[in-house]
N, C-alpha and C. Protein backbone atom coordinates (compact mmCIF):
# COMPACT_ATOMS: atom_id res chain seq x y z
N UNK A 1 48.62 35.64 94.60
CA UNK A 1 49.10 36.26 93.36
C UNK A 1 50.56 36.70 93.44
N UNK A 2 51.17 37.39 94.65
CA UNK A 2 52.66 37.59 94.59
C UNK A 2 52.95 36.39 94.51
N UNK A 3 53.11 35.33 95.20
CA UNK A 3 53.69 34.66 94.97
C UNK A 3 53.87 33.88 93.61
N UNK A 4 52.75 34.00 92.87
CA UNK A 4 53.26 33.64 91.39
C UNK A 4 54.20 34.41 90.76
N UNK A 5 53.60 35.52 90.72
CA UNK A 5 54.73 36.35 89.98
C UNK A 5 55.91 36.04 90.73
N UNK A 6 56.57 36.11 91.45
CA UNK A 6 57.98 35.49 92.13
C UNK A 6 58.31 34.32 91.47
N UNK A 7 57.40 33.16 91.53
CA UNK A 7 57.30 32.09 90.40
C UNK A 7 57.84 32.65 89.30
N UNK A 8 57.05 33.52 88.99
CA UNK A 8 57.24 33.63 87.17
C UNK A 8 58.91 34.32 86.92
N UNK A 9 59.15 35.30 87.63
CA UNK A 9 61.04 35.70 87.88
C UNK A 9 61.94 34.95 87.99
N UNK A 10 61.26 34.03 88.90
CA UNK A 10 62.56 32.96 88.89
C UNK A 10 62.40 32.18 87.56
N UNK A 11 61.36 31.58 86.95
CA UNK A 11 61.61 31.14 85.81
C UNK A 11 62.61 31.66 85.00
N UNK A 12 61.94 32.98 84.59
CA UNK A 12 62.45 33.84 83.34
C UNK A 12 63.86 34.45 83.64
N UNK A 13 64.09 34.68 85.03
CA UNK A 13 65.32 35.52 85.57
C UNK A 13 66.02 35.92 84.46
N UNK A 14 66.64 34.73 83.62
CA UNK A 14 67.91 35.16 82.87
C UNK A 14 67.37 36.09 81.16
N UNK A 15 65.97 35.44 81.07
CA UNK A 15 65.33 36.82 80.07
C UNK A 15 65.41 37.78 80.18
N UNK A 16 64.76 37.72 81.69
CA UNK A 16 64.41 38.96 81.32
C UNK A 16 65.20 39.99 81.78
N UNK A 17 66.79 39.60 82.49
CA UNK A 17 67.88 40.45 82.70
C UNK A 17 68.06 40.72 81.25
N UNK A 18 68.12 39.48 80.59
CA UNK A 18 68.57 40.33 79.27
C UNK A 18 68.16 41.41 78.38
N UNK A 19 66.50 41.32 78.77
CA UNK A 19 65.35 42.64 78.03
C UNK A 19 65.57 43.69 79.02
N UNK A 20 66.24 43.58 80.13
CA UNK A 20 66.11 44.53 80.98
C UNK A 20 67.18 45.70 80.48
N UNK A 21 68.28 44.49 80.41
CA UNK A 21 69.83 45.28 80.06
C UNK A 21 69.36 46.46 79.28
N UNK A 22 68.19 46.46 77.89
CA UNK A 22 68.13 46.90 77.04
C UNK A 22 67.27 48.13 77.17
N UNK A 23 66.93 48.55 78.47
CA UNK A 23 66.04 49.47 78.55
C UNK A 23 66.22 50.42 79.49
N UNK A 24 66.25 52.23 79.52
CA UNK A 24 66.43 52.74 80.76
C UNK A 24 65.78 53.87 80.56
N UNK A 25 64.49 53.52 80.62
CA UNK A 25 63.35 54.32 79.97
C UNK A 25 63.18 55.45 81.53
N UNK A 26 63.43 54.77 82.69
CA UNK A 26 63.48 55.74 83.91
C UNK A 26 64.65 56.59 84.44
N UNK A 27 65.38 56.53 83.56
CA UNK A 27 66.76 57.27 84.06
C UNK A 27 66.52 59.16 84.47
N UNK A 28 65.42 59.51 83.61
CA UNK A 28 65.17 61.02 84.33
C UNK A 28 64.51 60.82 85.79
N UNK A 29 63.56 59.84 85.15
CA UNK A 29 63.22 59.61 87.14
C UNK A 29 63.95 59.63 87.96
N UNK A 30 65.15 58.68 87.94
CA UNK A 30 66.44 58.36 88.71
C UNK A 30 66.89 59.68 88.98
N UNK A 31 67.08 60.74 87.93
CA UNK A 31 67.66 61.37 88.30
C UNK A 31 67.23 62.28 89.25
N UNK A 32 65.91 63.01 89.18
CA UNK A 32 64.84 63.43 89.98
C UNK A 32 65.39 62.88 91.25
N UNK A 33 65.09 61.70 91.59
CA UNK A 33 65.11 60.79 92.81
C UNK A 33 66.60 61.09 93.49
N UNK A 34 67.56 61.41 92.83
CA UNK A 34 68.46 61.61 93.26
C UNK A 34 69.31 62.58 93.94
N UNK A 35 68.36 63.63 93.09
CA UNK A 35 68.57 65.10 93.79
C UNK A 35 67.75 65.49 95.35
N UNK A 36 67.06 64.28 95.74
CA UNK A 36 66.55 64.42 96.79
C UNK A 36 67.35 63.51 97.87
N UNK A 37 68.18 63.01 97.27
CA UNK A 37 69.21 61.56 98.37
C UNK A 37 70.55 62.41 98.58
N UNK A 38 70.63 62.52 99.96
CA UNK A 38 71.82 62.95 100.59
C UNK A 38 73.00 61.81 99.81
N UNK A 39 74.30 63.03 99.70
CA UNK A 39 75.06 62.39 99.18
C UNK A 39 75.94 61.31 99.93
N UNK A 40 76.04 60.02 99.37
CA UNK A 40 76.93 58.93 99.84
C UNK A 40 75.90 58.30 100.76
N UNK A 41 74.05 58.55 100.80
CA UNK A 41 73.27 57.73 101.08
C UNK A 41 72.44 56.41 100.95
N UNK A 42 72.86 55.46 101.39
CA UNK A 42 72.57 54.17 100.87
C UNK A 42 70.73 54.15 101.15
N UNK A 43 70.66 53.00 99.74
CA UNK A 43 69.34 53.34 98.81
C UNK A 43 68.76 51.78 99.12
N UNK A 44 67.59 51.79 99.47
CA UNK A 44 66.77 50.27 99.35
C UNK A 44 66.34 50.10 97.67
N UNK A 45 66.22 49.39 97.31
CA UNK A 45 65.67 49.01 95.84
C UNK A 45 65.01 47.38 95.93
N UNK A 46 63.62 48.03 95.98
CA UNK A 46 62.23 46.86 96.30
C UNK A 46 62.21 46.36 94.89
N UNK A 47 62.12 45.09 94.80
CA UNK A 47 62.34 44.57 93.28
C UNK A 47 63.16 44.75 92.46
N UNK A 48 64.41 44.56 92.99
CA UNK A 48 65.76 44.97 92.45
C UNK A 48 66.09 44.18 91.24
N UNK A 49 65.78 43.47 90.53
CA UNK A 49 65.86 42.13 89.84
C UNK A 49 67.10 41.98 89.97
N UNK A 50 67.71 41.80 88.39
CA UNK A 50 69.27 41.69 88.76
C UNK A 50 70.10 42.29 89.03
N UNK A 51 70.14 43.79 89.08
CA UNK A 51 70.64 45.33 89.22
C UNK A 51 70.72 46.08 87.87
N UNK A 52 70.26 45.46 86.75
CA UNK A 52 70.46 46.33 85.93
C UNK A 52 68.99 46.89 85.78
N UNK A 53 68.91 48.05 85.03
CA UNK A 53 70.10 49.10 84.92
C UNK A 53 69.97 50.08 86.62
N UNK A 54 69.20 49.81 87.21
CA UNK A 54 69.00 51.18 88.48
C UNK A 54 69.92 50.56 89.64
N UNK A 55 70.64 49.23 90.00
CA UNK A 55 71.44 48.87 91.23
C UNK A 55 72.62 49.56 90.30
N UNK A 56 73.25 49.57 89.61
CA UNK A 56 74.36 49.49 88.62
C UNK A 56 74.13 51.11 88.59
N UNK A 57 73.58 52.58 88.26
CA UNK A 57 73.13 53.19 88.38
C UNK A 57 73.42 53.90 89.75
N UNK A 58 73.02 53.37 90.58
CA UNK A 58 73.07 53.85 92.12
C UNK A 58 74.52 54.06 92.46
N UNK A 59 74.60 52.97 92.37
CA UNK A 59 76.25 52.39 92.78
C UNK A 59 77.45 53.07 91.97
N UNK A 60 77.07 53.77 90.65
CA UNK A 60 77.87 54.70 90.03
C UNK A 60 77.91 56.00 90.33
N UNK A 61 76.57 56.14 91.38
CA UNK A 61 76.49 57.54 91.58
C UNK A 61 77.05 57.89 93.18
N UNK A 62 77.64 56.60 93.87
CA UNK A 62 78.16 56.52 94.93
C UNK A 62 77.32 55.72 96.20
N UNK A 63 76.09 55.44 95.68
CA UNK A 63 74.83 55.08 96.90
C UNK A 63 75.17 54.09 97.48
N UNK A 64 75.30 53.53 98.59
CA UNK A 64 75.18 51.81 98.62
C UNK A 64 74.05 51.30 98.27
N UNK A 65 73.77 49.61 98.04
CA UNK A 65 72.32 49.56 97.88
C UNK A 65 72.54 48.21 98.32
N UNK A 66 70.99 48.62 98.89
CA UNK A 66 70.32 47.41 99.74
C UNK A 66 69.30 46.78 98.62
N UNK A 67 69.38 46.05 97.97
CA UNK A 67 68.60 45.54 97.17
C UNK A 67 67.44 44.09 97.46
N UNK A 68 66.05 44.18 97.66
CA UNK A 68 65.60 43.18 97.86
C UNK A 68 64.31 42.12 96.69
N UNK A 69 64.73 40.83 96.78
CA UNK A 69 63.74 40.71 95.34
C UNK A 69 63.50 39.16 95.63
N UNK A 70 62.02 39.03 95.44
CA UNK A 70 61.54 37.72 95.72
C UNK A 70 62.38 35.79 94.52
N UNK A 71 63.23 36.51 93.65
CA UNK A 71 63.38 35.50 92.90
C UNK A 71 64.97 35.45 93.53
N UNK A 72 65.13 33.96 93.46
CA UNK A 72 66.41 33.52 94.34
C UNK A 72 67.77 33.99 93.11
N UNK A 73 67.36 33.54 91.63
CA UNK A 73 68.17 33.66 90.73
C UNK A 73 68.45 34.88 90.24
N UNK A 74 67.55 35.91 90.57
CA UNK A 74 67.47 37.41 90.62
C UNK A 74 68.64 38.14 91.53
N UNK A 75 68.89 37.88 92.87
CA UNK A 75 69.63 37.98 93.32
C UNK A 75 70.98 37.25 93.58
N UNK A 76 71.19 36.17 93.44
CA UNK A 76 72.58 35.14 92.57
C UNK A 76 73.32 35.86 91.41
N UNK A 77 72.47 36.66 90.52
CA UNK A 77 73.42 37.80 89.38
C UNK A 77 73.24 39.37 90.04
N UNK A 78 72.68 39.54 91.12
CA UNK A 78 73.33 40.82 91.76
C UNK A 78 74.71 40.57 92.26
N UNK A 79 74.44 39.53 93.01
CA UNK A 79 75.75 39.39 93.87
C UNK A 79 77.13 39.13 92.92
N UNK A 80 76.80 38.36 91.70
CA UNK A 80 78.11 38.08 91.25
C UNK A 80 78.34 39.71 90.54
N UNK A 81 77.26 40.35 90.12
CA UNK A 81 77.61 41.54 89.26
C UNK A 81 78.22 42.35 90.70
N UNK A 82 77.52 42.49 92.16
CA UNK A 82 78.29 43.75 92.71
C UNK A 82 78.07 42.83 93.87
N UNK A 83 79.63 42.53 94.25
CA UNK A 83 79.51 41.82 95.52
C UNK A 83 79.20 42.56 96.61
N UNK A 84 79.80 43.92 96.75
CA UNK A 84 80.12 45.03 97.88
C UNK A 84 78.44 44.97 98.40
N UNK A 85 77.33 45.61 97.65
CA UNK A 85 76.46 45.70 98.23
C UNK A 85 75.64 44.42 98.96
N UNK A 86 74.26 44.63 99.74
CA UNK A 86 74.25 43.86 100.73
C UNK A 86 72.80 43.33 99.35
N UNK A 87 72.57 42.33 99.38
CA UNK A 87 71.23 41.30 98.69
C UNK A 87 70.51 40.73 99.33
N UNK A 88 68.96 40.83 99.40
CA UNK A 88 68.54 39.85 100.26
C UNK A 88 67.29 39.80 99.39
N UNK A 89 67.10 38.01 99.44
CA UNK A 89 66.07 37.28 99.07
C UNK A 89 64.95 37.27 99.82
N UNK A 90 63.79 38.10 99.58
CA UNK A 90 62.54 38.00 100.39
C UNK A 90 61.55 38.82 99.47
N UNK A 91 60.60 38.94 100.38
CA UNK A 91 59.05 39.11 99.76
C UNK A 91 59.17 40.92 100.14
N UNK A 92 59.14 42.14 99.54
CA UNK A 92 59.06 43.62 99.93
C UNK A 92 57.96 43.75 101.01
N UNK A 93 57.26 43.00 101.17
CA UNK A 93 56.26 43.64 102.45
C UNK A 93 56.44 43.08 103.56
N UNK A 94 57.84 42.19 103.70
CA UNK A 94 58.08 42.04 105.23
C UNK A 94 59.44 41.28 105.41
N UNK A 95 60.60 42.53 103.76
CA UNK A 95 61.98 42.84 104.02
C UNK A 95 62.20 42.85 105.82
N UNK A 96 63.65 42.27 105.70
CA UNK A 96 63.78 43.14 107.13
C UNK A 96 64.68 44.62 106.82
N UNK A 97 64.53 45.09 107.74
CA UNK A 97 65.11 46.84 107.25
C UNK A 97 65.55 46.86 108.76
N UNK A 98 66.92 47.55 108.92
CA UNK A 98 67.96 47.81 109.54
C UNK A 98 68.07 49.13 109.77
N UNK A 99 67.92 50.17 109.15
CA UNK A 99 68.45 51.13 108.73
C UNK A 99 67.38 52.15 108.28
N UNK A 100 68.35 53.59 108.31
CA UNK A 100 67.22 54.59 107.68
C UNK A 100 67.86 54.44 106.49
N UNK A 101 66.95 55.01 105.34
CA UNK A 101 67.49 54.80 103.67
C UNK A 101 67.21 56.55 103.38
N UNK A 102 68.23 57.19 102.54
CA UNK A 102 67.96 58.06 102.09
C UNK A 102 67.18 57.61 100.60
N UNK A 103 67.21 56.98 100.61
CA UNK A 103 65.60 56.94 98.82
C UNK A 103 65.70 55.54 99.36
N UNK A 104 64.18 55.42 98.56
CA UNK A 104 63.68 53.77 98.62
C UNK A 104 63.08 54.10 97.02
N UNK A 105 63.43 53.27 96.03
CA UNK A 105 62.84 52.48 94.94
C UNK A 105 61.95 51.21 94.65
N UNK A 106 61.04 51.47 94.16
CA UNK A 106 59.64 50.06 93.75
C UNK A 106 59.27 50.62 92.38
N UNK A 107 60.86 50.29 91.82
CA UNK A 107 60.46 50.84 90.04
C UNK A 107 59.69 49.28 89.86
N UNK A 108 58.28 49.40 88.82
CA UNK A 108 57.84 47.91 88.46
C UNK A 108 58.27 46.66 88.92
N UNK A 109 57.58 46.88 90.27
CA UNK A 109 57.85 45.74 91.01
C UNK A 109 56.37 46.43 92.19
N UNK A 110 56.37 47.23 93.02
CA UNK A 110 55.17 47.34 93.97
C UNK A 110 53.80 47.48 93.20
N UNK A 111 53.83 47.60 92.04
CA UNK A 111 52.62 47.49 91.51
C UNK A 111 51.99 45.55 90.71
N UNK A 112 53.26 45.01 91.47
CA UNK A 112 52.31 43.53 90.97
C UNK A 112 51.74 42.83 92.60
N UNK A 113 52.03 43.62 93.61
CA UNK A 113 51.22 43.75 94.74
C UNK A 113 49.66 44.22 94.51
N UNK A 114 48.78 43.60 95.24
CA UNK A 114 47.39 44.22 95.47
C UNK A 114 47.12 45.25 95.82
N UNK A 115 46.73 46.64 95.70
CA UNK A 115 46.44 47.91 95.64
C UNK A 115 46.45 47.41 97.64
N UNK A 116 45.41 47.17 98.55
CA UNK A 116 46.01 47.41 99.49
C UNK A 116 47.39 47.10 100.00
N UNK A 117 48.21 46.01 99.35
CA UNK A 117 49.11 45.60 100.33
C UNK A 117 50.03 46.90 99.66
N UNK A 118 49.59 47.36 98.66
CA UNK A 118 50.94 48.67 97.85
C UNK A 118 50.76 50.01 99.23
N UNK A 119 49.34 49.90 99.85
CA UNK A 119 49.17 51.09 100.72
C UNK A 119 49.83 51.14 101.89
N UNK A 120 49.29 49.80 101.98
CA UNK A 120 50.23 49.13 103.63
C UNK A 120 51.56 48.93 103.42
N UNK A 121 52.36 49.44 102.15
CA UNK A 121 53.54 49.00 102.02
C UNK A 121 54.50 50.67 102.41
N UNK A 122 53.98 51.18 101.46
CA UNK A 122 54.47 52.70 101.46
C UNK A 122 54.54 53.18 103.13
N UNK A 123 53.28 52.83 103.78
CA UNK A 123 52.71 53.00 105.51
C UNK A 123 54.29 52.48 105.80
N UNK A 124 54.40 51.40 105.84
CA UNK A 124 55.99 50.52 106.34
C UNK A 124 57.07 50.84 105.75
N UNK A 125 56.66 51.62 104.79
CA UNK A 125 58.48 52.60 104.08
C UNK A 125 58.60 53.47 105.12
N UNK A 126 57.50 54.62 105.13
CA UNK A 126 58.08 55.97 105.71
C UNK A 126 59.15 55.57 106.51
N UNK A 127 58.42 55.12 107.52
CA UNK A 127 59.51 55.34 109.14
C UNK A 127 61.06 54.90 108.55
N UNK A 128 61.27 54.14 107.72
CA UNK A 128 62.49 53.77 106.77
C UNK A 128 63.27 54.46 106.40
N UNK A 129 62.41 55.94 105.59
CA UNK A 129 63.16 57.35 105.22
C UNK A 129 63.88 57.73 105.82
N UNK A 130 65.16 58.24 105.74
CA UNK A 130 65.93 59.31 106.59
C UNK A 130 65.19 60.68 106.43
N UNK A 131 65.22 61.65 107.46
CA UNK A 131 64.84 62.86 106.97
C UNK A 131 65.34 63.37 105.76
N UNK A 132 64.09 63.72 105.26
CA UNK A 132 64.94 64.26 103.97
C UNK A 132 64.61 63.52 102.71
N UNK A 133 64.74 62.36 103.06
CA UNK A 133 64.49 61.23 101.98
C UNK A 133 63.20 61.01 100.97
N UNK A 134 63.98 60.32 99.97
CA UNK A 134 62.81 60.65 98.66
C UNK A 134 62.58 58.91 98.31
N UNK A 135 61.19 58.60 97.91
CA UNK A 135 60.80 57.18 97.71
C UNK A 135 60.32 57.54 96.40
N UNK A 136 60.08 56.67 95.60
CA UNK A 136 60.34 56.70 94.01
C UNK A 136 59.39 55.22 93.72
N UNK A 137 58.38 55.97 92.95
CA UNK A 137 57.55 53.98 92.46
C UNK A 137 56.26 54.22 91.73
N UNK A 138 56.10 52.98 90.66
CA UNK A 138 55.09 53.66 90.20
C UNK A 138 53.91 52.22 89.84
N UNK A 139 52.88 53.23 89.76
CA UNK A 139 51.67 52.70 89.52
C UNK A 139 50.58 52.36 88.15
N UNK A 140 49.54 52.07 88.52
CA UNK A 140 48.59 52.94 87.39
C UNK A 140 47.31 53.89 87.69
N UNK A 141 46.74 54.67 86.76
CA UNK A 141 46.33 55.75 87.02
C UNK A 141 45.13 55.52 87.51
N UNK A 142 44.49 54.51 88.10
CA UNK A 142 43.41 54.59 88.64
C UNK A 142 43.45 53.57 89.83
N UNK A 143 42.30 52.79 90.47
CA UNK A 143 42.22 51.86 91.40
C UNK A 143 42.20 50.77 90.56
N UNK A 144 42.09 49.66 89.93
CA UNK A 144 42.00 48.26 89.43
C UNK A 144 43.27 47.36 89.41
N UNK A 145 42.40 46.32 88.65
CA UNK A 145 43.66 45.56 87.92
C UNK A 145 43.62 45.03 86.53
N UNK A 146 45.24 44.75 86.15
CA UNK A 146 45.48 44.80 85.00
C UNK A 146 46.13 43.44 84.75
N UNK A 147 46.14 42.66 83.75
CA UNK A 147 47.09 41.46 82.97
C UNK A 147 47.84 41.88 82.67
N UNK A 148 49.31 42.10 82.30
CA UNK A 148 49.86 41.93 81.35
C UNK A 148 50.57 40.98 80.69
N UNK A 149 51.02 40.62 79.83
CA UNK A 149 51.95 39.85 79.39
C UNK A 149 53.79 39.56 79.10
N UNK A 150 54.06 38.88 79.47
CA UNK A 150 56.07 38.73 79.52
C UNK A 150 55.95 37.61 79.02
N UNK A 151 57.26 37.07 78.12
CA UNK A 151 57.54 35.50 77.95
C UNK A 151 56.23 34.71 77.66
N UNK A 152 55.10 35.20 77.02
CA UNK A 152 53.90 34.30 76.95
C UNK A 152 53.23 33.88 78.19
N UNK A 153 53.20 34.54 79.32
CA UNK A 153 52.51 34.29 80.41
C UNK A 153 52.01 35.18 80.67
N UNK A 154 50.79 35.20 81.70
CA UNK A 154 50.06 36.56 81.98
C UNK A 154 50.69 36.73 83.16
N UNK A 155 50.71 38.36 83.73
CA UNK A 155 51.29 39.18 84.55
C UNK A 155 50.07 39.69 85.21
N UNK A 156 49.99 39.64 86.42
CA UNK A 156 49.00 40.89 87.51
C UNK A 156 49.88 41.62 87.82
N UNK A 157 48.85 43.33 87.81
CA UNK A 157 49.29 44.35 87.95
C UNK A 157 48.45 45.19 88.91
N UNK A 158 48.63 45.93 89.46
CA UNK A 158 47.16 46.45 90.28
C UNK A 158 47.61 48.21 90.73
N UNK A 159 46.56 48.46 91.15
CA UNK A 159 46.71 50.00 91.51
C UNK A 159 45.86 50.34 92.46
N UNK A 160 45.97 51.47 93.32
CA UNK A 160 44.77 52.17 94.12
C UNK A 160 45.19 53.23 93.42
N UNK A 161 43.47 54.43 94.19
CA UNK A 161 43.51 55.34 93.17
C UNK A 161 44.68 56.47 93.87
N UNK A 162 44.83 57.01 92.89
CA UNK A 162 45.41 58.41 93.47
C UNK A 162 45.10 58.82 94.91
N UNK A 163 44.06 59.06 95.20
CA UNK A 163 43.25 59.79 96.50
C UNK A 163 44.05 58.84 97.62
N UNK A 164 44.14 57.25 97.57
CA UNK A 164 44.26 56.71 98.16
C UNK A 164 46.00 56.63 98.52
N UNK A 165 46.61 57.18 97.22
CA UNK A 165 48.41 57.11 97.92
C UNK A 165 48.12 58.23 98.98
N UNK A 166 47.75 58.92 98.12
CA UNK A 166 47.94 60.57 99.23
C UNK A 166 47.55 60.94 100.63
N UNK A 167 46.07 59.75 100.53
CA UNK A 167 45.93 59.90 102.12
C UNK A 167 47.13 59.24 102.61
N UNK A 168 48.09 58.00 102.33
CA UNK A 168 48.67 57.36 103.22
C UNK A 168 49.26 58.34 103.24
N UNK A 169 50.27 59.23 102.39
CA UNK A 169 51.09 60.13 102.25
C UNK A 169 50.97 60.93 103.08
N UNK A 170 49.57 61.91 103.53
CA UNK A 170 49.38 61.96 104.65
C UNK A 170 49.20 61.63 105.74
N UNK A 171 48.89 60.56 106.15
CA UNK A 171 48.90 59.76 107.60
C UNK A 171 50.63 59.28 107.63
N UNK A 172 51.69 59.34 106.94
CA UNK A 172 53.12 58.90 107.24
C UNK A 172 53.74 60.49 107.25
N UNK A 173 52.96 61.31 106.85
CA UNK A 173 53.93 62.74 106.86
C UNK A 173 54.94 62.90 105.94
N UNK A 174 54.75 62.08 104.81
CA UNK A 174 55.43 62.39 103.01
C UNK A 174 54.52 63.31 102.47
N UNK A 175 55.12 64.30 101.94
CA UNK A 175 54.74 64.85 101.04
C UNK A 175 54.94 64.74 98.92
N UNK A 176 54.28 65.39 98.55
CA UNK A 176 54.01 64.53 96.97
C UNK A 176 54.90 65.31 96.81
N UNK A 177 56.18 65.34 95.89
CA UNK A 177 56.92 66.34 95.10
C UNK A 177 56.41 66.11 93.95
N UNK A 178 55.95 65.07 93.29
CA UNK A 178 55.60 64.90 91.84
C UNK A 178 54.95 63.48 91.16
N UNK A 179 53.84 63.85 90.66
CA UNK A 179 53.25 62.73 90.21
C UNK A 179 52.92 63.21 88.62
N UNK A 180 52.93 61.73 87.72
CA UNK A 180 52.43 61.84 86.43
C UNK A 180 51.90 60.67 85.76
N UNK A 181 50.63 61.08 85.61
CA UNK A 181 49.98 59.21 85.55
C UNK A 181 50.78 59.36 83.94
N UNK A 182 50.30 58.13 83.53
CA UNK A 182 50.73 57.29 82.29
C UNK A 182 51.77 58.33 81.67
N UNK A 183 52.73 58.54 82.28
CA UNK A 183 53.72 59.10 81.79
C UNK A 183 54.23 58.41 80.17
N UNK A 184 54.24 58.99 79.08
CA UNK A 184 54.20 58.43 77.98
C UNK A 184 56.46 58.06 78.05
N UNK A 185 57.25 58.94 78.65
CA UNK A 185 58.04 58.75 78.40
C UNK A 185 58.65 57.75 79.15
N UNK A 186 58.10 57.00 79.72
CA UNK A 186 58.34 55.61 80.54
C UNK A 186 57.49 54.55 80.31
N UNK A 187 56.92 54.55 79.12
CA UNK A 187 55.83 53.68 78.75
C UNK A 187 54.80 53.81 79.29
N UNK A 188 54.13 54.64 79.75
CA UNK A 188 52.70 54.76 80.42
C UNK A 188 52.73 54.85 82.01
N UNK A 189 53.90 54.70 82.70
CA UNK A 189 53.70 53.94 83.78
C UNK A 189 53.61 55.56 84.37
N UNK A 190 52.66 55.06 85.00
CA UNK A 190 52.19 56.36 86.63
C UNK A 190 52.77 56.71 87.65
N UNK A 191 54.09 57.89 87.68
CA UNK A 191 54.97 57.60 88.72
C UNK A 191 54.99 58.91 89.65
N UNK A 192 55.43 58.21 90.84
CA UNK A 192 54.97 59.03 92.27
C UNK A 192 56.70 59.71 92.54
N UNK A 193 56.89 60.17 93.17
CA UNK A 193 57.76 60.76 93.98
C UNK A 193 57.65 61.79 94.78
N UNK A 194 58.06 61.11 96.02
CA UNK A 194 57.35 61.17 97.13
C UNK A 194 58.80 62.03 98.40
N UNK A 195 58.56 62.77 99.33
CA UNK A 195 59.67 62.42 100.04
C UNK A 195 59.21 63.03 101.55
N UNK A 196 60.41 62.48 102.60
CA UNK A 196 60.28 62.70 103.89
C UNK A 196 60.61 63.91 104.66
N UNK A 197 59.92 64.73 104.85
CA UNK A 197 60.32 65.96 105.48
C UNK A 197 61.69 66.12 106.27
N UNK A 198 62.75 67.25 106.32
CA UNK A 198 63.71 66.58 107.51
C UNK A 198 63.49 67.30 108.87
């Protein structure tokens, strides 16, 4: 199933930068997320598509960003939009990572992963965190899965339940700063923020 959806990005890439341009329904999130990132701390962003609007975003607020995203053409308009930062074409559950990150981002993108590989994913963030550091991503409000639709194609979506971030949250030693399922002011979406003790 990831790998379709990667399929389906690279198709659409240049759509859906353009529906993207048009939306920044998470910018209080961002901001949240930000007050927890040491300043002049460079930021991973899991499903970065093309950088708009949260690489573009970061990068205004001084962050570097490490941006990673399974569609090749997804990252071809990061690079021409911001050469400085670093791009890499791969799959989020076995990025290579270099570095500690003061925030990691999986805005709508770790939830078209399978509820376990989203558990086993967060497990392989922590150690990633700098102390201190805040991870940012969201879900839906229960365990299943969901269709949705883009461009006339169907979309998988998936979730574990609540109970189940938090134990990982506990077994990596993150604590919850804030969760809100179907947050209406982001379109429904169920978002976590999370961060690393220092």
């Amino acid at each position: 199933m990831p790998e379709r959806i990667a399929e389906h990005y690279e198709r659409h890439a240049h759509a859906f930068d353009h529906e993207r341009r048009k939306r920044f329904a998470e910018r209080a999130w961002l901001d949240r997320f930000l007050l927890g990132v040491a300043k002049g701390a460079p930021v991973l962003d899991l499903g970065c598509g093309a950088g708009e609007p949260i690489a573009r975003y970061l990068i205004a607020h001084h962050h570097p960003v490490t941006g990673v995203d399974a569609s090749h053409e997804m990252i071809a308009l990061c690079r021409t939009r911001f050469p400085r930062e670093r791009w890499i074409v791969a799959d989020m559950r076995s990025a290579p990572l270099d570095t500690a990150y003061g925030g990691i981002i999986a805005w709508d993108s770790a939830f078209h992963l399978p509820a376990d590989d989203q558990l086993a994913l967060i497990a392989r963030l922590a150690p990633w965190l700098a102390p201190g550091g805040t991870l940012l991503f969201n879900t839906g409000p229960a365990r299943g899965t969901a269709m949705g639709c883009q461009f006339g194609e169907e979309l998988f979506h998936a979730s574990a339940d609540p109970a189940e971030y938090r134990a990982v949250f506990a077994k990596t030693g993150l604590f919850e700063v804030a969760y809100k399922p179907e947050d209406a002011a982001t379109g429904g979406r169920s978002v976590w923020l999370v961060r690393r003790p220092h």
